[in-house]
Each structure stands twice: as structure tokens, then as C-alpha cells.
Protein backbone atom coordinates (compact mmCIF):
# COMPACT_ATOMS: atom_id res chain seq x y z
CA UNK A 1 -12.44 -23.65 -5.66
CA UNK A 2 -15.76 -25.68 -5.88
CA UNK A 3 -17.42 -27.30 -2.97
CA UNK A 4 -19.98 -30.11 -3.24
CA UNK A 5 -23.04 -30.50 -1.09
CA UNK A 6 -25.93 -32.30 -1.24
CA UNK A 7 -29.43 -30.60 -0.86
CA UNK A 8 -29.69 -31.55 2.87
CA UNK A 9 -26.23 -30.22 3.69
CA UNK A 10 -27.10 -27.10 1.68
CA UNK A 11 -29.98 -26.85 3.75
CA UNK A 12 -28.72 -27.35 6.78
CA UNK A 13 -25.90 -24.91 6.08
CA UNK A 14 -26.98 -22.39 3.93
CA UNK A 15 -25.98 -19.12 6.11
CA UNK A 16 -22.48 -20.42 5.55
CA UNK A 17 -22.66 -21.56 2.27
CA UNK A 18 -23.56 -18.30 1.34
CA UNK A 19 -20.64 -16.70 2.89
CA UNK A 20 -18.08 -18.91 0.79
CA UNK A 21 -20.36 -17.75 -2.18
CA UNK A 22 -19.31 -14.24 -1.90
CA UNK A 23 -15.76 -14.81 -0.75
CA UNK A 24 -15.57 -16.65 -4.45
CA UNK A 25 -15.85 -20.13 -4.15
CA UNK A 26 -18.64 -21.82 -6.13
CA UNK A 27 -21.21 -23.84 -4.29
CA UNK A 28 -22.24 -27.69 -6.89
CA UNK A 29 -26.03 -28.65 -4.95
CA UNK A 30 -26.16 -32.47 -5.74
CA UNK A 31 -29.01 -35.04 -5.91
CA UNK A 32 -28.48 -38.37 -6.23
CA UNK A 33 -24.47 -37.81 -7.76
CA UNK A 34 -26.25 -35.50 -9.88
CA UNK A 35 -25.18 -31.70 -10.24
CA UNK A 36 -28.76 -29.86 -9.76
CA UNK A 37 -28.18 -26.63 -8.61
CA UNK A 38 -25.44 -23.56 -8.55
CA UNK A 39 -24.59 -20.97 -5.43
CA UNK A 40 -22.27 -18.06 -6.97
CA UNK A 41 -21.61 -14.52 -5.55
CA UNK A 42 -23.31 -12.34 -7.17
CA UNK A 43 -20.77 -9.95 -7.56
CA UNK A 44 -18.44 -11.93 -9.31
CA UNK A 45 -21.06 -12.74 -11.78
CA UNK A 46 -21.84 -8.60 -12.15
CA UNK A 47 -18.07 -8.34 -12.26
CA UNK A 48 -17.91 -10.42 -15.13
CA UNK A 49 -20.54 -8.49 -16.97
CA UNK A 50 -19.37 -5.10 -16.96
CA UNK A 51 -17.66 -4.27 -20.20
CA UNK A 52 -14.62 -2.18 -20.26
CA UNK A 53 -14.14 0.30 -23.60
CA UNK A 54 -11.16 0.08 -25.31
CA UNK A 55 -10.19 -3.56 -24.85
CA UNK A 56 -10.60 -3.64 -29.20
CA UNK A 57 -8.85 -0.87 -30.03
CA UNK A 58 -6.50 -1.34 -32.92
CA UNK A 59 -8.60 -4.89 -33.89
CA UNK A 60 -10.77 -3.30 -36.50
CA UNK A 61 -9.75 -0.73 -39.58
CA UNK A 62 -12.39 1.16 -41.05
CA UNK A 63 -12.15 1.65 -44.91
CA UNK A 64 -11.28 5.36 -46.09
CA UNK A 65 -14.43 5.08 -48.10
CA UNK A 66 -16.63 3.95 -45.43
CA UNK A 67 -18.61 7.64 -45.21
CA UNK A 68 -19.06 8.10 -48.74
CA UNK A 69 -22.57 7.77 -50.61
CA UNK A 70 -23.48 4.66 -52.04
CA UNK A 71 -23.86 4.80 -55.84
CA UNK A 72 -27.24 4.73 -57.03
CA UNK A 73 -26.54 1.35 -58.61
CA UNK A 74 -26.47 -0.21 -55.21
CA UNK A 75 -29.74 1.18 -54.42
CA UNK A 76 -31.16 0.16 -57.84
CA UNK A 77 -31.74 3.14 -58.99
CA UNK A 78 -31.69 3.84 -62.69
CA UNK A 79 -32.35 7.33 -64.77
């Protein structure tokens, strides 16, 4: 859920603002109706950014080939 404040409200409330923050919710700072600011937990953000291996597998085939040597032609090579 988002909650809008306004800068004075953040201000005067901050302590708990920040406690919604890290149960989740997201925090809009306004300005004059306009959005100028963000409060997020910080670890839902980390949570976000932590990447799981595995979550491809079976979304990519290699080639048989895909180890073999170029040819020299490739390379531009000639004898």
C-alpha cells in the first residue's frame, strides 16, 4: 500500500514513517500535489536485487559446435 504525506507531515512523523517503510508500505513525500520524494525499506529493495541461479534453465540451447575452433577464414587468415 502507498501512503501520501506532505514534507511537513513527513517531518513531523518521520520515526513512524519509517516503521511502515520496513513493514512494506511505500512512503509518496509531496510538494505542492507534486510527488518529490520516496521512503522504501531497504530490505525489500535488497530483496529484490538478489538473483537466484537457475531461474533460466532450459531457456537457452547451446549449439553442439559451440567449442569448436573457428576456421581460419573467420579470422582472415589466408596461406
Amino acid at each position: 500500500m502507498t501512503k501520501i504525506v506532505t514534507i511537513s507531515e513527513a517531518q513531523t512523523h518521520l520515526k513512524g514513517l519509517l516503521a511502515l517503510a520496513n513493514k512494506g508500505e511505500e512512503i509518496i513525500i509531496e510538494e505542492n500535489g507534486q510527488a518529490i520524494g520516496k521512503i522504501t525499506s531497504t530490505e525489500t529493495r535488497n530483496a529484490v536485487s538478489i538473483r537466484k541461479s537457475g531461474l533460466g534453465k532450459g531457456m537457452f540451447k547451446m549449439s553442439e559446435d559451440f567449442d569448436d575452433e573457428l576456421p581460419d577464414d573467420f579470422w582472415g587468415i589466408d596461406d
